[in-house]
Protein backbone atom coordinates (compact mmCIF):
# COMPACT_ATOMS: atom_id res chain seq x y z
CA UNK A 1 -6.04 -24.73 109.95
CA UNK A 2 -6.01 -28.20 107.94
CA UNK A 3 -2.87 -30.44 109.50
CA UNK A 4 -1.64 -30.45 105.70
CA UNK A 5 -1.11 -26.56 105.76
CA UNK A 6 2.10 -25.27 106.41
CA UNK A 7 1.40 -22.01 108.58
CA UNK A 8 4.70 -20.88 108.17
CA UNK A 9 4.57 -21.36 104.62
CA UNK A 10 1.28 -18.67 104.52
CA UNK A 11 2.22 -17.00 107.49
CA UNK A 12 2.15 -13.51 105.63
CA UNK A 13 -1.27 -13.60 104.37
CA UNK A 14 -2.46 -15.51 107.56
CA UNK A 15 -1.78 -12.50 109.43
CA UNK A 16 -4.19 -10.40 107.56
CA UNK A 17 -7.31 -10.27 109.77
CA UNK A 18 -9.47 -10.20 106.41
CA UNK A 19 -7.42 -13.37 105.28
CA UNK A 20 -6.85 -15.26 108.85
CA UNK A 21 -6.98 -19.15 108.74
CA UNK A 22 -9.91 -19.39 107.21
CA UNK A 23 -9.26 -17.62 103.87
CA UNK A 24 -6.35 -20.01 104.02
CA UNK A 25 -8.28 -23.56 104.31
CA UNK A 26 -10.67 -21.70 101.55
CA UNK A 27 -8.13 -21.49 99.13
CA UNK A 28 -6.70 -24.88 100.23
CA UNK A 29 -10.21 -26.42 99.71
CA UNK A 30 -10.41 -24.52 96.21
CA UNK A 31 -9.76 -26.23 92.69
CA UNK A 32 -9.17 -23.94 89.51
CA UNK A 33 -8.81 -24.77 85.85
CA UNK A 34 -6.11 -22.05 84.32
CA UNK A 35 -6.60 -22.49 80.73
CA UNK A 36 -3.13 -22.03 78.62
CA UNK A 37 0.12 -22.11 79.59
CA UNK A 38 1.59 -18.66 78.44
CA UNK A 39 1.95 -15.25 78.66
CA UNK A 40 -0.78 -14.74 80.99
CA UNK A 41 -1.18 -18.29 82.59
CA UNK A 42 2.70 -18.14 83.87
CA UNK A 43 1.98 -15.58 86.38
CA UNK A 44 -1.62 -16.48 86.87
CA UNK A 45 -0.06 -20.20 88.47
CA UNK A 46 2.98 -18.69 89.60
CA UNK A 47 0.54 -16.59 92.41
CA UNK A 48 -1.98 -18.93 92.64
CA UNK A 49 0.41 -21.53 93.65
CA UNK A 50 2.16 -19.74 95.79
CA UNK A 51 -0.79 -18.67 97.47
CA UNK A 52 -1.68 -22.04 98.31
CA UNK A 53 -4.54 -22.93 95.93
CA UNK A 54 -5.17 -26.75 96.62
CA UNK A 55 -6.03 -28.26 93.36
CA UNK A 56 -4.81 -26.43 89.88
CA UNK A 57 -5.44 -27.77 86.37
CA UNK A 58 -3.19 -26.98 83.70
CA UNK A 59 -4.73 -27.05 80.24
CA UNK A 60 -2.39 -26.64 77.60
CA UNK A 61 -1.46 -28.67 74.11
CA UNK A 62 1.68 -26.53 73.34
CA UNK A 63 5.23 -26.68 73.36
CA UNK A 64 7.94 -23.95 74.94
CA UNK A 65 9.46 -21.93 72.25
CA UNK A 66 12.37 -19.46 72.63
CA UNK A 67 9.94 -16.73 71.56
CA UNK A 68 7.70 -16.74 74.41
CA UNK A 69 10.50 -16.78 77.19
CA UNK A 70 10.73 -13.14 77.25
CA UNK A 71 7.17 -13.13 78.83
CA UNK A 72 6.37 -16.47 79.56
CA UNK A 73 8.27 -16.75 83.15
CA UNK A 74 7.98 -20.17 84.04
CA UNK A 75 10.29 -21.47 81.49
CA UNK A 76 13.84 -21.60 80.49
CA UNK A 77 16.30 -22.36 77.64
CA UNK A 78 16.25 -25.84 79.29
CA UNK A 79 12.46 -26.17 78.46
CA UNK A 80 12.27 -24.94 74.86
CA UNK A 81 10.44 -28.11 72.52
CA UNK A 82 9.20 -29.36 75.72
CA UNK A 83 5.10 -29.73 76.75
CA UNK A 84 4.34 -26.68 78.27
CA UNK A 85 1.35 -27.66 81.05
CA UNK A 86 3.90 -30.14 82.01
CA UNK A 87 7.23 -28.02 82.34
CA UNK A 88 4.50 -25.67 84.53
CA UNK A 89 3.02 -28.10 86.68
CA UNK A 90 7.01 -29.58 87.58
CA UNK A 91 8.08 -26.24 88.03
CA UNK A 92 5.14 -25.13 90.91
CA UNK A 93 5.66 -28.61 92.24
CA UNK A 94 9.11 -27.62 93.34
CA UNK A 95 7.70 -23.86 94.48
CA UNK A 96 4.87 -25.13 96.38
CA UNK A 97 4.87 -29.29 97.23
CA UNK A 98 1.78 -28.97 99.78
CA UNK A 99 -0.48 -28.52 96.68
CA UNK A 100 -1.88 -30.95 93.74
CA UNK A 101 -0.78 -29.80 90.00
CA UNK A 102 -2.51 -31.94 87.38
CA UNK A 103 -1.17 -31.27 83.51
CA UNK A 104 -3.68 -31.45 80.87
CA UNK A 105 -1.35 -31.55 77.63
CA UNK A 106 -4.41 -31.34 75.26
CA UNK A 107 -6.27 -28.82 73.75
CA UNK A 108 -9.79 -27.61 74.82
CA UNK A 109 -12.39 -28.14 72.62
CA UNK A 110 -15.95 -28.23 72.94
CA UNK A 111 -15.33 -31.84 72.85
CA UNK A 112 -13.81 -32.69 76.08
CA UNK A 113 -14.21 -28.86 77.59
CA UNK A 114 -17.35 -29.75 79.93
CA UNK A 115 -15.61 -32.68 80.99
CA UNK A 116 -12.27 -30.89 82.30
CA UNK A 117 -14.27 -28.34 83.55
CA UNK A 118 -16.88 -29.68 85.49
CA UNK A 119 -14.26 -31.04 88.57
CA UNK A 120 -12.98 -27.63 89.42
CA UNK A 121 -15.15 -25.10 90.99
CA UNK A 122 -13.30 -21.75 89.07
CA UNK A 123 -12.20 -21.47 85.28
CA UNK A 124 -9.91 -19.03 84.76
CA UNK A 125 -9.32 -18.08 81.15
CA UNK A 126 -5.33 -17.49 80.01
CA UNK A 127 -5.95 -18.35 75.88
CA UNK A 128 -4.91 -16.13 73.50
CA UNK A 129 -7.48 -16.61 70.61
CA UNK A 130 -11.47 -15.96 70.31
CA UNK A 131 -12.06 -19.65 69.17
CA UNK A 132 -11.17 -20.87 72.71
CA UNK A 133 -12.36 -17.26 74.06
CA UNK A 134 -16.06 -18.04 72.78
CA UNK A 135 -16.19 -21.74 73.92
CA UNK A 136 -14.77 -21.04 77.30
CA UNK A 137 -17.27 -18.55 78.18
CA UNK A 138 -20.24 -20.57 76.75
CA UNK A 139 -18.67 -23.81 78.83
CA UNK A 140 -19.09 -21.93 81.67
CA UNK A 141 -22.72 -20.47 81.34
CA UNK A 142 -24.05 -24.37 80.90
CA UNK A 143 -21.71 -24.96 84.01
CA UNK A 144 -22.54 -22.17 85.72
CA UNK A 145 -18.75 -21.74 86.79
CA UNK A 146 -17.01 -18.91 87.51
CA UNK A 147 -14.87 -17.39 84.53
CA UNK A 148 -11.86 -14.74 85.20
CA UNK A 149 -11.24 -13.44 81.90
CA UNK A 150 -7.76 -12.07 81.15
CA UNK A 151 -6.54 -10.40 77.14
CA UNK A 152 -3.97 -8.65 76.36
CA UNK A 153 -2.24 -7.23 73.15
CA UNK A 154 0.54 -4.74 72.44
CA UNK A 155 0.75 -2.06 75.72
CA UNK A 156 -2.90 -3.04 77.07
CA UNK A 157 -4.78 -5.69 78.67
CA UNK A 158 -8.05 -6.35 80.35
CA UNK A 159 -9.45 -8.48 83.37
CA UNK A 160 -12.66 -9.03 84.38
CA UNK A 161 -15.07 -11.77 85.95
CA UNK A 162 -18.12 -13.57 84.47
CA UNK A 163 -20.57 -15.87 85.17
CA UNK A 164 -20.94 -14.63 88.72
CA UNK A 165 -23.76 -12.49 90.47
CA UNK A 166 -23.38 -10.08 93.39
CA UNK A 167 -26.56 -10.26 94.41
CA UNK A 168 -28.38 -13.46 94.42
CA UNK A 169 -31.35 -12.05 92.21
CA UNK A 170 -28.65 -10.28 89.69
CA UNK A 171 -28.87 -11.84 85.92
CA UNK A 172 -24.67 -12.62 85.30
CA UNK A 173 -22.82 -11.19 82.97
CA UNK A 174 -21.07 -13.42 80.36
CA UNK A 175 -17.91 -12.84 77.66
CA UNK A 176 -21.19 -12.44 75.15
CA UNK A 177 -22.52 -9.58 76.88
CA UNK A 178 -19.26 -7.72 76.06
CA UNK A 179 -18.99 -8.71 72.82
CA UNK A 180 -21.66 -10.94 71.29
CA UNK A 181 -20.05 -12.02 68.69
CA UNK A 182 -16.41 -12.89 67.50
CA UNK A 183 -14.61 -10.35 65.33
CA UNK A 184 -13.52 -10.73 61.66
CA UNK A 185 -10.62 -13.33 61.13
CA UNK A 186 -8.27 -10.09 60.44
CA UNK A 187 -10.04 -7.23 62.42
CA UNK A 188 -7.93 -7.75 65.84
CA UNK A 189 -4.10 -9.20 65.81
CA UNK A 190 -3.09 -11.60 68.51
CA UNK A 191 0.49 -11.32 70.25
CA UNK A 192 2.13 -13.48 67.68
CA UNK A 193 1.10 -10.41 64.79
CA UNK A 194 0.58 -7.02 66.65
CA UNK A 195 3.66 -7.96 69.32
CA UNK A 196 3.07 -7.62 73.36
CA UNK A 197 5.55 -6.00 75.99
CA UNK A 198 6.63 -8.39 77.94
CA UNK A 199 5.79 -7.30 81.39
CA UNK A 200 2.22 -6.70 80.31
CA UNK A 201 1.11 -10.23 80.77
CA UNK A 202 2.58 -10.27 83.96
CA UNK A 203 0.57 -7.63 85.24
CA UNK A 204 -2.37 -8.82 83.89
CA UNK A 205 -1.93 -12.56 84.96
CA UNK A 206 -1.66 -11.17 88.50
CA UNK A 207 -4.42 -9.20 88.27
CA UNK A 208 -6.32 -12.14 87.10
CA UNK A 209 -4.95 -14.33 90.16
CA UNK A 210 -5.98 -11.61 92.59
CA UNK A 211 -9.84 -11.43 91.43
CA UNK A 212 -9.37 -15.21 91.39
CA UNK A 213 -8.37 -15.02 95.17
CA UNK A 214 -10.88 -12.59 96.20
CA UNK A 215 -13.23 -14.91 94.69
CA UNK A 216 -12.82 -18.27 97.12
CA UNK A 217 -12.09 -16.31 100.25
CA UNK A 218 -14.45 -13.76 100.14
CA UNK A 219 -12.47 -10.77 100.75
CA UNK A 220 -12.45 -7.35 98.82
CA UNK A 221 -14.75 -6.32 95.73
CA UNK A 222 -13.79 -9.01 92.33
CA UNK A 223 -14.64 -7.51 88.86
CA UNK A 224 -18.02 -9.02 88.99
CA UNK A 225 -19.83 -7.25 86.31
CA UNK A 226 -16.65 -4.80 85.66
CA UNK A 227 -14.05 -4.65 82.95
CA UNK A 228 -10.74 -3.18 83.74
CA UNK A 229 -8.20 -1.63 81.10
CA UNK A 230 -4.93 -1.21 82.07
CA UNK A 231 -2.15 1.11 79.85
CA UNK A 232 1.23 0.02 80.48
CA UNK A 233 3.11 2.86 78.45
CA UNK A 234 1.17 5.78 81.10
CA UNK A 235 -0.47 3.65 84.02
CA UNK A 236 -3.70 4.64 83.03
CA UNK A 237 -6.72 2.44 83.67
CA UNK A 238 -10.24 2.80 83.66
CA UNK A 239 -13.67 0.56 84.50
CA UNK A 240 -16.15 -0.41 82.50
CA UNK A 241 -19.78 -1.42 84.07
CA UNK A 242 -21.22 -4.27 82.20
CA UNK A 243 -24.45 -5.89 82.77
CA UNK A 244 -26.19 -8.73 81.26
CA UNK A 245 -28.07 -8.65 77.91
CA UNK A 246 -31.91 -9.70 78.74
CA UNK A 247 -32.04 -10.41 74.87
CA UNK A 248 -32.21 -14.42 74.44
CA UNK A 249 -28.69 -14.68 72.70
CA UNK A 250 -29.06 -17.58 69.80
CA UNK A 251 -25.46 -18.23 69.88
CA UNK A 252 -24.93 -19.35 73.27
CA UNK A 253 -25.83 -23.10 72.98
CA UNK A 254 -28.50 -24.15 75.46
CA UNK A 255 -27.44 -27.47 76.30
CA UNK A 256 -24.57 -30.05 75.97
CA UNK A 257 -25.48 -31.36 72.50
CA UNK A 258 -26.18 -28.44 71.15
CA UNK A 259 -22.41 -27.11 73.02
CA UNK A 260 -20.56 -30.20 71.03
CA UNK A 261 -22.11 -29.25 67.84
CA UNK A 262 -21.10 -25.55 68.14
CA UNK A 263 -18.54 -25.22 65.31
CA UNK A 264 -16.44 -22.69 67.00
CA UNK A 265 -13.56 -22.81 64.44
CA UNK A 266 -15.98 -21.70 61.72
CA UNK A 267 -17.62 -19.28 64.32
CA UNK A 268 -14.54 -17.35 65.11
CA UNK A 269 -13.42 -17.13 61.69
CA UNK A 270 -13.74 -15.72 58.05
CA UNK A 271 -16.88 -17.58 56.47
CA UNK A 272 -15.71 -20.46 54.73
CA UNK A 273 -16.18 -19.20 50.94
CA UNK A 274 -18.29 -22.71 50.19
CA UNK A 275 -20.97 -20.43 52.44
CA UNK A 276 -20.62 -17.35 50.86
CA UNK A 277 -22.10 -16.37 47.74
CA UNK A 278 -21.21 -13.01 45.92
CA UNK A 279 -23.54 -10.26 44.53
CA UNK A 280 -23.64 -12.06 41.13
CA UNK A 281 -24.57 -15.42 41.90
CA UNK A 282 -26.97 -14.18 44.24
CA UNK A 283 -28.60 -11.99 40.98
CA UNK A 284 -28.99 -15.37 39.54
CA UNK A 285 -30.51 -17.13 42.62
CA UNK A 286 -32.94 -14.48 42.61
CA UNK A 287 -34.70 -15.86 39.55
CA UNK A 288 -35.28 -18.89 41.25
CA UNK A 289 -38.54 -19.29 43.33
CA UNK A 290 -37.50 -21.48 46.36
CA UNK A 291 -34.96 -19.06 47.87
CA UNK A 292 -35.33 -17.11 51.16
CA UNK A 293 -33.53 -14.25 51.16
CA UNK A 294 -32.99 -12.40 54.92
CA UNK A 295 -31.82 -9.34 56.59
CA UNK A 296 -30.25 -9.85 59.76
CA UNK A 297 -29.89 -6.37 60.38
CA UNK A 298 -31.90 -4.59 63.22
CA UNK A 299 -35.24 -3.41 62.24
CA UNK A 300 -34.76 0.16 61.58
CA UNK A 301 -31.17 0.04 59.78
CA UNK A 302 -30.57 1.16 56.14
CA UNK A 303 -30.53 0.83 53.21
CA UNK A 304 -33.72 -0.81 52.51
CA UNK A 305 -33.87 -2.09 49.18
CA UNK A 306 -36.79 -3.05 46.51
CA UNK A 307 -34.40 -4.84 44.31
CA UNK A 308 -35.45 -8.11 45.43
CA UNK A 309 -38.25 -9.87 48.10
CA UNK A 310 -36.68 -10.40 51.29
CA UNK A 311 -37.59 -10.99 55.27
CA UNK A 312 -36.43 -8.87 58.24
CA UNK A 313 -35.51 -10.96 60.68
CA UNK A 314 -32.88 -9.60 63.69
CA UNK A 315 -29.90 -11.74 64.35
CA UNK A 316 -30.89 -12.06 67.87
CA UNK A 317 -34.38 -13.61 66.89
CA UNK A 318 -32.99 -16.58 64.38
CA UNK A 319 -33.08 -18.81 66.59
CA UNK A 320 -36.64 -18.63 67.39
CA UNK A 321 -38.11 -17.17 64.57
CA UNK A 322 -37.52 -19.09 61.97
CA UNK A 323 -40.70 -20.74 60.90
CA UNK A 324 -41.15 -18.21 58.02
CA UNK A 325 -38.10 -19.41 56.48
CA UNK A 326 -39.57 -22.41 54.07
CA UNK A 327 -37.64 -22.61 51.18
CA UNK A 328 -34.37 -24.97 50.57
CA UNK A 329 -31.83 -22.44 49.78
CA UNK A 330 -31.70 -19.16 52.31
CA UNK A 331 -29.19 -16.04 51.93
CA UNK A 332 -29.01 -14.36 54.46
CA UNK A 333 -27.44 -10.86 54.08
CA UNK A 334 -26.50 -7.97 56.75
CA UNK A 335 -24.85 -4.16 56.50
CA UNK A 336 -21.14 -5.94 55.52
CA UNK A 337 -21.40 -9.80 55.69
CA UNK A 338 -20.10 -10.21 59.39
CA UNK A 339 -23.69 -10.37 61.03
CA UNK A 340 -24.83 -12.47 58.03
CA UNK A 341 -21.85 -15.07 58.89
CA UNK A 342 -23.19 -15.85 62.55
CA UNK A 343 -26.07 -16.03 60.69
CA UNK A 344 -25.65 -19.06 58.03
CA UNK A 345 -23.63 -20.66 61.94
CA UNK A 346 -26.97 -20.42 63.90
CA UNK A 347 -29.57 -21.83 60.49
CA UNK A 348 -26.84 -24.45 59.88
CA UNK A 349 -27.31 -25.45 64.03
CA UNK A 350 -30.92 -25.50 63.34
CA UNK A 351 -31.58 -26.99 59.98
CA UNK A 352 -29.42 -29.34 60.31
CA UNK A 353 -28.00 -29.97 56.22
CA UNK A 354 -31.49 -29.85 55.50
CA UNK A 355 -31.41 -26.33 53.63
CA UNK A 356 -28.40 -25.05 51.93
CA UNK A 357 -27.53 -21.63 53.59
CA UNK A 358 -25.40 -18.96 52.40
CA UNK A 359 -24.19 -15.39 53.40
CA UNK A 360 -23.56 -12.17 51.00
CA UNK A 361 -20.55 -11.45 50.82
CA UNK A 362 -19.89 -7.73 51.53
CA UNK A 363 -23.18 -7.12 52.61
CA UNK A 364 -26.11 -4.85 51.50
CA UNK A 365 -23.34 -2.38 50.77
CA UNK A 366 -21.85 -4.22 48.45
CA UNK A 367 -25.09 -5.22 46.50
CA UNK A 368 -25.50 -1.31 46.45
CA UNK A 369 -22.12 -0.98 45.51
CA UNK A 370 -22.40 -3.53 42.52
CA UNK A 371 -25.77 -1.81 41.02
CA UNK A 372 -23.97 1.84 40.98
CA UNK A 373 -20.82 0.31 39.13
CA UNK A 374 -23.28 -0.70 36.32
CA UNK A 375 -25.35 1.77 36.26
């Protein structure tokens, strides 16, 4: 082993002949980004210090509050109004000396997210909203890093690992293969609104630190491919077997400029009203001649309608069929006005302000809606 590791220190996981010395130096030799600070990055450092990681990066722009100490374990009274990836990174400096903390007390953005990133060879992802969720994951496709996912809300929580094969000819599985695209701004809570028990995140940060330990040394099966649900009120948990869309997803950007211009605030949100248009005004943009109006729907969903001209073009094939789209102002429209959302995001990417772009608010179904109130 490496003159700078303490065997006695490890001597309990050294002794496992899976582990030995040389899952040891592996982890010693390893560098991991833990992305936030809280409920599930306290344990997540906590273990992977401990277990002798070498290099961890702490990204985190917060500040301790007395409202997270009842799950956030690295943390006292003494810490509340304090920088959080700092109070961390002092804390595991006293628990584990042999190791190198760095403290990132920023936020990640897509500005600066490829450049924290690309120095650490695993990203393991401890944020607790789908703005960060979505730009993490994408950050580590154009990387190709290694993402351990962790989420958690009220008595449940998941793990699983993306961006990695099993099988050097497999196609990896990203975030966007589980859920392609963000939910509505009100469709699922986060801790601060829906609540969390407090030992939840602590089972699911260590869960997260033990695929993230199988990963550098090699040993056991990780969630490659796998979601895992865990239950906390009855113990139940179940496995989910994911694999990789083989659609071309339009709203993973494909390289770094197109990663900066990603506007993942607007992505993971409500649409901004200045991009929606109601059933009304888009009655009266009907009448106009250079309008394109387009479902985003799949190919076979209803209802059609003859109400007005329109072209069917899937969400998945915006971004590369788009040359029948010539006019300056394009609606696009969908079943509710989610799809149609991610829509106006990926047009906006592509046109570049040179068409206005807009998305129905409420959908087809509300257009139908609208026409049987005044009939």
């Amino acid at each position: 082993m490496n003159k700078h590791i303490s065997y006695e220190r490890y001597q309990r996981q050294v002794i496992l002949k899976e582990f030995g010395e040389a899952g040891q130096q592996k982890l010693f030799d390893a560098k991991v980004l833990v992305i936030g600070a809280g409920g599930l990055g306290c344990p997540l450092l906590q273990y992977l210090a401990a277990a002798g990681v070498g290099t961890i990066g702490i990204v985190d722009d917060d500040k301790v509050a007395l409202s997270n100490l009842h799950r956030q374990i690295l943390f006292s009274v003494n810490d509340i109004g304090k920088s959080k990836s700092e109070r961390a990174a002092n804390y595991l400096r006293q628990l584990n000396p042999e190791i190198n903390l760095i403290a990132y007390n920023k936020r990640i953005t897509n500005q600066n997210a490829l450049e924290l990133m690309s120095d650490f060879d695993y990203i393991a992802d401890g944020s607790d909203n789908f703005t960060t969720r979505y730009m993490i994951n994408d950050a580590c496709v154009l990387l190709n890093k290694p993402l351990i996912y962790g989420a958690i809300s009220k008595f449940e929580g998941q793990v699983a690992v993306f961006n990695c094969k099993k099988n050097k000819d497999d196609e990896p599985v990203s975030y966007r293969d589980l859920f392609p695209t963000p939910p509505g701004e009100n469709e699922i809570l986060n801790c601060a609104e829906a609540g969390v028990l407090g030992v939840l995140p602590g089972i699911i940060g260590t869960m997260m630190a033990n695929e993230c330990i199988k990963l550098i040394t090699g040993i056991g099966e990780p969630l490659i491919d796998t979601l895992l649900t865990y239950n906390s009120l009855n113990n139940e948990t179940y496995q989910i077997r994911l694999s990789a869309d083989k659609k071309n997803n339009p709203l993973i950007p494909k390289d770094e400029t197109s990663f900066t211009e990603m506007n993942y605030e607007w992505l993971c949100t409500a649409t901004p009203k200045e991009f929606e248009i109601d059933t009304l005004t888009l009655g009266s943009l009907i009448q106009q001649e250079n309008i394109d109006i387009i479902d985003v729907r799949e190919l076979n969903e209803k209802p059609d309608t003859n109400d007005f001209n329109y072209l069917k073009i899937p969400l998945d094939e915006l971004g590369k069929n788009n040359s029948k789209i010539k006019n300056g102002i394009v609606v696009t429209f969908c079943q509710t006005g989610k799809r149609s959302a991610q829509a106006v995001e990926i047009l906006s990417r592509i046109f570049k302000g040179q068409k206005k772009i807009y998305s129905l608010k409420g959908g087809i179904m509300q257009w139908e809606k609208q026409k049987q109130d005044h009939e």
